[in-house]
Structures are given as structure tokens and as C-alpha cells.
Protein backbone atom coordinates (compact mmCIF):
# COMPACT_ATOMS: atom_id res chain seq x y z
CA UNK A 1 6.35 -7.89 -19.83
CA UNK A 2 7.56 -4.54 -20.14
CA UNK A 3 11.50 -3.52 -20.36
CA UNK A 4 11.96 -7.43 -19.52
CA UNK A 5 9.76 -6.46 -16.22
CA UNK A 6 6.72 -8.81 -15.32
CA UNK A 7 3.73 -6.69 -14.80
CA UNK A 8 3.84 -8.63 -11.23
CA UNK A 9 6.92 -7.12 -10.40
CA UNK A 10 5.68 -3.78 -12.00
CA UNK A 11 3.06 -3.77 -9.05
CA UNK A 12 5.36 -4.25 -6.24
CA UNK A 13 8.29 -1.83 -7.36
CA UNK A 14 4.80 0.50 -7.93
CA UNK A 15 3.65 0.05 -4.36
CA UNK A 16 7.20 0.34 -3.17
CA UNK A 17 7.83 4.01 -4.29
CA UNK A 18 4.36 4.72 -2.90
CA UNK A 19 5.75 3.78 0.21
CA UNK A 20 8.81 5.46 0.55
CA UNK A 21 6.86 8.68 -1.14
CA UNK A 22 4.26 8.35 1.74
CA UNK A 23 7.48 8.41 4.33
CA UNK A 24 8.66 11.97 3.24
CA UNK A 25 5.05 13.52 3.63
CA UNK A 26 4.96 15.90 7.03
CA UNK A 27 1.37 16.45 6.80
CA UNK A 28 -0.13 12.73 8.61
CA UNK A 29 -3.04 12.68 6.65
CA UNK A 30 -1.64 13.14 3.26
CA UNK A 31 1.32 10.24 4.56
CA UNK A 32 -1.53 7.78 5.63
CA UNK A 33 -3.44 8.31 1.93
CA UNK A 34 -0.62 7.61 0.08
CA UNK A 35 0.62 4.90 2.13
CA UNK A 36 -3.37 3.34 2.07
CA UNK A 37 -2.75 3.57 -1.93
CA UNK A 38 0.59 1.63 -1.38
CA UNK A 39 -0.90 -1.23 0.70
CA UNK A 40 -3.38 -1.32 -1.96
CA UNK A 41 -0.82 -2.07 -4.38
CA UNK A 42 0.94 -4.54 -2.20
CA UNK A 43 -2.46 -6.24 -1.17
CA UNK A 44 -2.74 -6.61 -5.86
CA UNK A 45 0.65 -7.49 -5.52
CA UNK A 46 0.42 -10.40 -2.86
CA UNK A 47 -2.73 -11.94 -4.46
CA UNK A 48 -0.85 -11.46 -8.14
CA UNK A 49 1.94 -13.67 -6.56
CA UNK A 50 -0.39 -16.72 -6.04
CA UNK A 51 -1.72 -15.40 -2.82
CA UNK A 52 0.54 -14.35 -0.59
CA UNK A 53 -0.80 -14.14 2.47
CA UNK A 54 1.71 -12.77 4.48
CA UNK A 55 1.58 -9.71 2.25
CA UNK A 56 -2.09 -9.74 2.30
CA UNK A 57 -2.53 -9.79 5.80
CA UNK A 58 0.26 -7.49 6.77
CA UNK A 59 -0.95 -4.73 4.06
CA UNK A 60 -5.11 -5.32 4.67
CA UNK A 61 -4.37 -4.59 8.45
CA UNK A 62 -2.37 -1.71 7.69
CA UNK A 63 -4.93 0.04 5.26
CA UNK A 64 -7.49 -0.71 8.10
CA UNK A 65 -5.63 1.21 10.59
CA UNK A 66 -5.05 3.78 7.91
CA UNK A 67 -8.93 3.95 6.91
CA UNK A 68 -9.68 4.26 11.37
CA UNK A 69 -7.39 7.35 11.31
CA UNK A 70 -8.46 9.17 8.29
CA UNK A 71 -12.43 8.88 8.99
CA UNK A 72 -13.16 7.42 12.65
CA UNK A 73 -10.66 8.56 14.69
CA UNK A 74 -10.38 11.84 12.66
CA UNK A 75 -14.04 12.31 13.88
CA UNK A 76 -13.37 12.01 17.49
């Protein structure tokens, strides 16, 4: 615990800003890296909250579609 913060909640505040950070980005590629690292951090923070899978599934799907733009589609 850290400022009366559990780490858990640490994560998801964490992956929050990296959201909203990857919102303000006008280049797409620089938007879709920084939002991949904040569905990483909400994937870490789903499974930290006893497996969430809603937050899992959501976040995993949209670091996929992330992952086709920045290398397969990117290629095309």
C-alpha cells in the first residue's frame, strides 16, 4: 500500500492516464503504442482483481487490433 493506495488500484489509475495520454497523441501510431501499453496495464490490472474477465477480454482484443495496425496492416 502506498499513500493508503493498493498497488491493485495503483495499476488501474496507471493504465488509466495511459489511456487518456494515448487520446491526445495526433500522430496514430504513437496513440496506438501508448494505448497497447495501457491495455497492458488494464489486462495486469483485470487478472490482479481475481480475474476479471471482462477487462481481460475487452483490453487483450484491443491490444490485438493495436498489434494488426502497427505491424500487419502497417505492411500492406
Amino acid at each position: 500500500m502506498f499513500l493508503g493506495i493498493e498497488i491493485t488500484e495503483w495499476v488501474g489509475y496507471l493504465a488509466s492516464v495511459a489511456l487518456i495520454i494515448s487520446f491526445m497523441m495526433k500522430n496514430v501510431n504513437t496513440l496506438r503504442i501508448i494505448n497497447s501499453v495501457g491495455a497492458i496495464l488494464f489486462i495486469i490490472y483485470g487478472v490482479m482483481l481475481a480475474t476479471s474477465l471482462p477487462i481481460i477480454i475487452t483490453n487483450v482484443f484491443i491490444l490485438l487490433v493495436n498489434i494488426y495496425y502497427l505491424t500487419i496492416r502497417k505492411n500492406k
